[in-house]
C-alpha atoms as a PDB file:
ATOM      1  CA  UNK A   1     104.197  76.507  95.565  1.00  0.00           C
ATOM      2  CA  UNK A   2     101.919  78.742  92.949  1.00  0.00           C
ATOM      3  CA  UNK A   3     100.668  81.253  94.720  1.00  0.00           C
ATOM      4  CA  UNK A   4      97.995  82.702  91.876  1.00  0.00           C
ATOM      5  CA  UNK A   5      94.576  83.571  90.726  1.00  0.00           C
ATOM      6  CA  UNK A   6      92.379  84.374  88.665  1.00  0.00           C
ATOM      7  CA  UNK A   7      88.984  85.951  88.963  1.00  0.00           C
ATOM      8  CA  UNK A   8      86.148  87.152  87.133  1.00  0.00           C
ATOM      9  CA  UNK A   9      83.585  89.789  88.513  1.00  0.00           C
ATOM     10  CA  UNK A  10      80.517  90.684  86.445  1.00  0.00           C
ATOM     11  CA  UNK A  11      77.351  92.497  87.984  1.00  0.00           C
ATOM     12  CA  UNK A  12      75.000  94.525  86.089  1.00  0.00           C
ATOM     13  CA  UNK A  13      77.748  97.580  86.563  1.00  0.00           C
ATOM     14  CA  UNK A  14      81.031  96.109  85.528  1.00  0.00           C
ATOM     15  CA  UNK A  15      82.850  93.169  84.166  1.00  0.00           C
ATOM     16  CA  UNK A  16      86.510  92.322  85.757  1.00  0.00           C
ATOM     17  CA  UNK A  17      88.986  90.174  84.783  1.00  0.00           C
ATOM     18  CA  UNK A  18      91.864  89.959  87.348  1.00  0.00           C
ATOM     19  CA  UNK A  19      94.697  87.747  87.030  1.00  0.00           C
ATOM     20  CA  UNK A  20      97.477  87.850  90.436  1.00  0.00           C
ATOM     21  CA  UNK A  21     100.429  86.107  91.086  1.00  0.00           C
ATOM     22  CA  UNK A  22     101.695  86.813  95.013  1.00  0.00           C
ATOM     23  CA  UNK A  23     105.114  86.184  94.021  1.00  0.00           C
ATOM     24  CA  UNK A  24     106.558  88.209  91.319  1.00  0.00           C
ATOM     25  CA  UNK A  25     107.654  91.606  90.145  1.00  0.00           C
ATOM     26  CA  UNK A  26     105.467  93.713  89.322  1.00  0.00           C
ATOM     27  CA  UNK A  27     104.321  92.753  85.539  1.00  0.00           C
ATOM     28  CA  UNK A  28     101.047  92.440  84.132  1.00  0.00           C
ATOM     29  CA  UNK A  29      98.780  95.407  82.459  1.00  0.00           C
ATOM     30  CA  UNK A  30      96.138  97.583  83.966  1.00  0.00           C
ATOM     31  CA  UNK A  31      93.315  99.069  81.664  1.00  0.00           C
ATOM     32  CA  UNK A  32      90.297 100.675  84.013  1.00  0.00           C
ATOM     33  CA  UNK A  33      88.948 103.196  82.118  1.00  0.00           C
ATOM     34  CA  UNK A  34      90.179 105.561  84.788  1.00  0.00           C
ATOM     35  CA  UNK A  35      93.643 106.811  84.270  1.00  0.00           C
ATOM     36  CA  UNK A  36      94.868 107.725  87.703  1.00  0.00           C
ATOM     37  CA  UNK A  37      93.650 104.279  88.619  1.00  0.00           C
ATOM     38  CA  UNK A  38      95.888 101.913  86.081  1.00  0.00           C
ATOM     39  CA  UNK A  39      98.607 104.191  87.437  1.00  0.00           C
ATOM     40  CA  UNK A  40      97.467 103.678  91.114  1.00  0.00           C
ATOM     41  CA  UNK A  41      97.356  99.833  90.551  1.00  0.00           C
ATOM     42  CA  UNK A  42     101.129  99.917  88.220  1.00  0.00           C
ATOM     43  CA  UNK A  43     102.191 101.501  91.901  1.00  0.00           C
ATOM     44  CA  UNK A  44     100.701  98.717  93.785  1.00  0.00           C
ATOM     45  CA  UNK A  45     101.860  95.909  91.602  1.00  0.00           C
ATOM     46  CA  UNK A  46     105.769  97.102  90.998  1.00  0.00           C
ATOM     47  CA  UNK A  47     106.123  97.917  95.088  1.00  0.00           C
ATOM     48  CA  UNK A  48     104.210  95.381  96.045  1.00  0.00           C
ATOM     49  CA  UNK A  49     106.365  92.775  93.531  1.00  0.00           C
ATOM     50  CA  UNK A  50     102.730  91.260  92.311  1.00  0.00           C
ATOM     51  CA  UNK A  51     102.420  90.233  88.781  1.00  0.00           C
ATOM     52  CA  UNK A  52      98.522  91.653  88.074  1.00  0.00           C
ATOM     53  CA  UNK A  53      96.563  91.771  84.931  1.00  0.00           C
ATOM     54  CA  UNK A  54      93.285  93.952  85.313  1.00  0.00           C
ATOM     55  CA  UNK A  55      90.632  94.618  82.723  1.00  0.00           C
ATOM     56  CA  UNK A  56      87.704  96.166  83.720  1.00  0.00           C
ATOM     57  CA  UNK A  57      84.575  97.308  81.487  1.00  0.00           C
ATOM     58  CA  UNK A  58      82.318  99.658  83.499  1.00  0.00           C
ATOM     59  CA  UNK A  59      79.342 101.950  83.775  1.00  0.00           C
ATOM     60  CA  UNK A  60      81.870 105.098  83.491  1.00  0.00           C
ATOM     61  CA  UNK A  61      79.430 107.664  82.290  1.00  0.00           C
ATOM     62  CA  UNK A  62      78.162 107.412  86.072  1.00  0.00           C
ATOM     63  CA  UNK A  63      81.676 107.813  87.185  1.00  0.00           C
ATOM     64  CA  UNK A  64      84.182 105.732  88.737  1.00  0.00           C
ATOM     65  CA  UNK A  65      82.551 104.279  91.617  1.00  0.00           C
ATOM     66  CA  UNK A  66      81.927 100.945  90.507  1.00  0.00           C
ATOM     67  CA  UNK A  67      84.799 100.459  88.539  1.00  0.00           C
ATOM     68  CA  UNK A  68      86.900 101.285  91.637  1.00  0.00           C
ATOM     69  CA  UNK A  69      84.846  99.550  94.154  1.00  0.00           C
ATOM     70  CA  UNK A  70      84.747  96.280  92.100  1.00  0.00           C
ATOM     71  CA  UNK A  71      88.326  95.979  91.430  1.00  0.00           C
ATOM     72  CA  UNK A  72      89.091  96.395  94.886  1.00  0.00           C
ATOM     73  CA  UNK A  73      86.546  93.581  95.641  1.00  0.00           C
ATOM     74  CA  UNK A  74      88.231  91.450  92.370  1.00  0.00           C
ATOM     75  CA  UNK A  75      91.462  91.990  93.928  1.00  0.00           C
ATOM     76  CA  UNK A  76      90.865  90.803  97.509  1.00  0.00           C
ATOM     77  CA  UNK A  77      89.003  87.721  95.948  1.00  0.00           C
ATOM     78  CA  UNK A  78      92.274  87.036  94.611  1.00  0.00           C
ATOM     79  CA  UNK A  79      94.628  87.723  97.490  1.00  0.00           C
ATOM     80  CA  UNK A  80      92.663  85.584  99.647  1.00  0.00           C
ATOM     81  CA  UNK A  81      92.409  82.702  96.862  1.00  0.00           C
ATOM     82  CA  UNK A  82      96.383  83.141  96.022  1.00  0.00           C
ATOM     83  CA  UNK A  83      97.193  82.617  99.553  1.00  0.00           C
ATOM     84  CA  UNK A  84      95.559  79.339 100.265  1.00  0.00           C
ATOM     85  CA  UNK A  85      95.562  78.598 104.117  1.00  0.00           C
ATOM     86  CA  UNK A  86      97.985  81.473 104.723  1.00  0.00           C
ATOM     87  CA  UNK A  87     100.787  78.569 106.086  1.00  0.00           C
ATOM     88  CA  UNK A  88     104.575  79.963 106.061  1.00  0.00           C
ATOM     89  CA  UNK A  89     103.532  83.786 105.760  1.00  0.00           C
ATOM     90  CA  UNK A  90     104.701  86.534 107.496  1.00  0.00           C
ATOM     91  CA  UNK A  91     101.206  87.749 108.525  1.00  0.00           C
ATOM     92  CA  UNK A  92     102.200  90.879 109.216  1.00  0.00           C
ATOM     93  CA  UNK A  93     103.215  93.636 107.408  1.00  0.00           C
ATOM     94  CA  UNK A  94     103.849  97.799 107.521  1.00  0.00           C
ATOM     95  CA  UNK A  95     105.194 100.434 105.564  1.00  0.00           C
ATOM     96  CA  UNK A  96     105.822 104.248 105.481  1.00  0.00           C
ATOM     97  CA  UNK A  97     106.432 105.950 102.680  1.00  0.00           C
ATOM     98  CA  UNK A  98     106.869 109.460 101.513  1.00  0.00           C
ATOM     99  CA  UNK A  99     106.184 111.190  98.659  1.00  0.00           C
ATOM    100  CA  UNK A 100     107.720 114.367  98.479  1.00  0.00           C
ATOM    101  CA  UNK A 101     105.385 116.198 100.941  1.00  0.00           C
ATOM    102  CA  UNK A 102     102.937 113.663 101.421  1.00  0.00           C
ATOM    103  CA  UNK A 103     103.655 110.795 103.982  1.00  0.00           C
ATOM    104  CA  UNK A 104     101.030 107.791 104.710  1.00  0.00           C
ATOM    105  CA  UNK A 105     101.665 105.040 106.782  1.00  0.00           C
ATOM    106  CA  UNK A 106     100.248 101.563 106.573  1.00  0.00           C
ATOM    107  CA  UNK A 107      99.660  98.528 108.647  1.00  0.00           C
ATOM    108  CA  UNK A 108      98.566  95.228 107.612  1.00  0.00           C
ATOM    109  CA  UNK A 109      97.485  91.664 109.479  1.00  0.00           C
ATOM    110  CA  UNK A 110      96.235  89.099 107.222  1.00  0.00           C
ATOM    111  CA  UNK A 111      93.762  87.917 110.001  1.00  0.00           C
ATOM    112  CA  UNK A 112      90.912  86.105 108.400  1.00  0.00           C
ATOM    113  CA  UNK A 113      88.818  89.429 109.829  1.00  0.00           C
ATOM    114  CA  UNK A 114      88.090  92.529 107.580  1.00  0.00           C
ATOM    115  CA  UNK A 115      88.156  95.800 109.424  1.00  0.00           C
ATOM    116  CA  UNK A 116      89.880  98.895 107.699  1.00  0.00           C
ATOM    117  CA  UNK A 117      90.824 102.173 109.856  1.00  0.00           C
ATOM    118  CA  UNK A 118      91.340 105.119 107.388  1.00  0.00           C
ATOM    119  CA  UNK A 119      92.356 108.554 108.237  1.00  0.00           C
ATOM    120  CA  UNK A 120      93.797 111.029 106.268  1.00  0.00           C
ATOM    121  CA  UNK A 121      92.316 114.579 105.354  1.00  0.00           C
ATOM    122  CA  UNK A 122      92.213 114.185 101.460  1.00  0.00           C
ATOM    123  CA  UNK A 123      91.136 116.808  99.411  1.00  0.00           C
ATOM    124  CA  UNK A 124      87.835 115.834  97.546  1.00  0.00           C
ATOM    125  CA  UNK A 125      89.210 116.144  93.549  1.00  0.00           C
ATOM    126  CA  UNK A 126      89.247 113.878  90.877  1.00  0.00           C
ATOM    127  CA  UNK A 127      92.520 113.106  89.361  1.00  0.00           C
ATOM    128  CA  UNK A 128      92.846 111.741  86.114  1.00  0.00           C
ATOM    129  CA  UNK A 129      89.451 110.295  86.099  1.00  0.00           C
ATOM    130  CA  UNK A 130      89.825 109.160  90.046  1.00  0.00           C
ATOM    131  CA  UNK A 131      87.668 110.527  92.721  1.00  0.00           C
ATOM    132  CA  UNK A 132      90.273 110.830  95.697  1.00  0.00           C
ATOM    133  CA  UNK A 133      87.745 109.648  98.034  1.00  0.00           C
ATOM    134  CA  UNK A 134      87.547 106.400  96.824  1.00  0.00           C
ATOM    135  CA  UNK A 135      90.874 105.796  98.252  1.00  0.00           C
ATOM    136  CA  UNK A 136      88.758 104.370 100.640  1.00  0.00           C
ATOM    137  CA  UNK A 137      86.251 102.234  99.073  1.00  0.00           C
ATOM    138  CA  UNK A 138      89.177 100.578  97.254  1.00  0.00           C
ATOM    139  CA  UNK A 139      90.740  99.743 100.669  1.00  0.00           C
ATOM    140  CA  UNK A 140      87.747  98.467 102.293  1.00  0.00           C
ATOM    141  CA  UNK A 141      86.618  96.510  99.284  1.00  0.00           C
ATOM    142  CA  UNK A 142      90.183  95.026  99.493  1.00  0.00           C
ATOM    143  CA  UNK A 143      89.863  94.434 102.828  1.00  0.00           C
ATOM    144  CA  UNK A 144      86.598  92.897 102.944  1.00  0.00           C
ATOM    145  CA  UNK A 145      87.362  90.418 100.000  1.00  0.00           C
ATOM    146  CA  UNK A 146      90.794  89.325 101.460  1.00  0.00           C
ATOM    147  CA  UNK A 147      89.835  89.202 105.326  1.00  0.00           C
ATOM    148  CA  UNK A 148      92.448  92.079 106.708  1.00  0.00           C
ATOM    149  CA  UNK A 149      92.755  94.082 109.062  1.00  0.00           C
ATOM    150  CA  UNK A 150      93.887  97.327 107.452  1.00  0.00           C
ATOM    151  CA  UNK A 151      95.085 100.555 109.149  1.00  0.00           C
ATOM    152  CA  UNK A 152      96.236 103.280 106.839  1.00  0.00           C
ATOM    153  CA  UNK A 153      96.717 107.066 107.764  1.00  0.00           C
ATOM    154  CA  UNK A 154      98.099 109.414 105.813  1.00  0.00           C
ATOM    155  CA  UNK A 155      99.582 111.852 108.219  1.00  0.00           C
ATOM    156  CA  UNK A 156     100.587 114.600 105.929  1.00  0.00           C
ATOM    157  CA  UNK A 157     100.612 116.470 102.779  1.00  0.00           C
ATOM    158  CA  UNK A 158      98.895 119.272 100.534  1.00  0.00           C
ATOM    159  CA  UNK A 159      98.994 117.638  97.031  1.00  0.00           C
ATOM    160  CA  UNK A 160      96.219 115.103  96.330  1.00  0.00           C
ATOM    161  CA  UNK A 161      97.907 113.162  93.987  1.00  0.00           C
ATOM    162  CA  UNK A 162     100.953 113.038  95.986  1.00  0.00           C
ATOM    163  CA  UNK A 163      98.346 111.812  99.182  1.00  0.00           C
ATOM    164  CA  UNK A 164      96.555 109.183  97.425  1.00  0.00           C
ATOM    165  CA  UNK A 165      99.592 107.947  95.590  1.00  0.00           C
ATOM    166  CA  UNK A 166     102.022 107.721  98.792  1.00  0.00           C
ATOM    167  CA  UNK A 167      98.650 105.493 100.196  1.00  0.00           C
ATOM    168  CA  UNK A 168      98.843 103.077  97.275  1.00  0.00           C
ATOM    169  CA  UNK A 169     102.764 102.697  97.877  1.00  0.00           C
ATOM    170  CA  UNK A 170     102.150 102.226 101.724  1.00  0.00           C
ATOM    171  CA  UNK A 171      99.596  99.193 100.861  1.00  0.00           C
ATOM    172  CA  UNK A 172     102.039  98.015  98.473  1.00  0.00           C
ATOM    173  CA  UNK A 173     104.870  97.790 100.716  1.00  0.00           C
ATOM    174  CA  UNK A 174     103.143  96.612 103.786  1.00  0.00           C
ATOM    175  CA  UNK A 175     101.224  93.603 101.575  1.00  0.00           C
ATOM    176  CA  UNK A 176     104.521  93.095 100.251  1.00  0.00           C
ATOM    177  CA  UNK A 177     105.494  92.520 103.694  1.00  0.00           C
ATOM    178  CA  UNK A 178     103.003  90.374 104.771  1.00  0.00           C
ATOM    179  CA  UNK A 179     102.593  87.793 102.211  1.00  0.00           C
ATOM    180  CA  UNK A 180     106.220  86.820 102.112  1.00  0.00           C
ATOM    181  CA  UNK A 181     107.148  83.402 103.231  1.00  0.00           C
ATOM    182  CA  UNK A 182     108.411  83.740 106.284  1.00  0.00           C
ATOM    183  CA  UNK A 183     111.266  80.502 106.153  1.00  0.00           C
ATOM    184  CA  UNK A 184     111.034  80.278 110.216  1.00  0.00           C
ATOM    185  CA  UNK A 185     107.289  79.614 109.367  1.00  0.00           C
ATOM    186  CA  UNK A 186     106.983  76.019 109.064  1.00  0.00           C
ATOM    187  CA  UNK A 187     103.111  76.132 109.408  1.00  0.00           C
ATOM    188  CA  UNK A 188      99.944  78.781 109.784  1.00  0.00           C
ATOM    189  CA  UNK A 189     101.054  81.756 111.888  1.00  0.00           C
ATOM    190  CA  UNK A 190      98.532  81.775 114.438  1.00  0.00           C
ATOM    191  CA  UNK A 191      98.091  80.383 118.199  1.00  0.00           C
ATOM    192  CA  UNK A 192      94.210  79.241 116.435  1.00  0.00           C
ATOM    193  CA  UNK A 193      96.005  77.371 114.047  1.00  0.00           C
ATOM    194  CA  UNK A 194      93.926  78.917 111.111  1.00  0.00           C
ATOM    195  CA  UNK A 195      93.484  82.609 109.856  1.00  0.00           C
END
């Protein structure tokens, strides 16, 4: 079973062309526009074992908003398409991962209902282009597009890039987790019969 997609996203403030395949390991490019991003989306990929291509053209002169936003929203379009009627996953997935003094901790459902809980005290900076607070925006844009429920905290650290990062990894893993076909799975793992 092919388990990919491919999506295009143009508005009036970007243009996004996403390409993802659920089961592979961790190929494809990333060009933003925003540094810290392409590296925050190589993290997501190569932990996550997701093949993704993402080229994005956007309004950067009023920062990285948009670009970040829309990916996100590119990127759950394409988890939810990828995984069909969810039948043989896992459903469930979590990670925690450190990154030297950083830790975040993530937990994922692929429910069919978008609700993201962040917390984590992140320094407002830009990194390489990347407003650290839209660490969030990308999750709930995610979230919203794909239908999960998302909890991620990050429950420690004093270097932004290190916070942020160790978040990206924790999604990674915990997605990683949850789309895997589960072989005791024979059908859709819910007592609805449909997520």
């Amino acid at each position: 079973m092919s388990r990919v997609a491919d999506i295009s996203r143009t508005t009036s403030e970007t243009q996004v062309q996403l390409r993802l395949e659920l089961d592979g390991t961790g190929q494809g490019t990333r060009e933003t526009g925003v540094g810290f991003f392409d590296h925050l989306l190589d993290a997501l990929a190569r932990h996550g074992k997701l093949d993704l291509d993402v080229h994005v053209d956007g309004d950067l002169e009023t920062g990285p908003h948009h670009t970040v936003e829309d990916t996100g929203l590119a990127l759950g379009q394409a988890l939810d398409q990828a995984l069909g009627d969810r039948a043989g996953i896992r459903r469930f997935g979590e990670a925690t991962v450190p990154m030297d003094e950083a830790l975040a901790v993530c937990a994922i459902d692929i429910s069919g209902r978008p609700y993201v809980a962040f917390e984590g005290d992140l320094p407002l900076v830009t990194i390489g282009g990347f407003d650290s607070d839209l660490t969030e925006e990308f999750l709930r844009a995610l979230a919203n597009t794909a239908k999960l429920t998302l909890h991620l905290r990050v429950e420690r650290g004093t270097n932004p890039h290190h916070m942020v990062e160790a978040s990206f990894k924790a999604l990674a893993r915990a997605l990683r987790m949850a789309v895997e076909i589960d072989p005791a799975e024979s059908g859709v793992p819910s007592t609805k019969g449909l997520l």
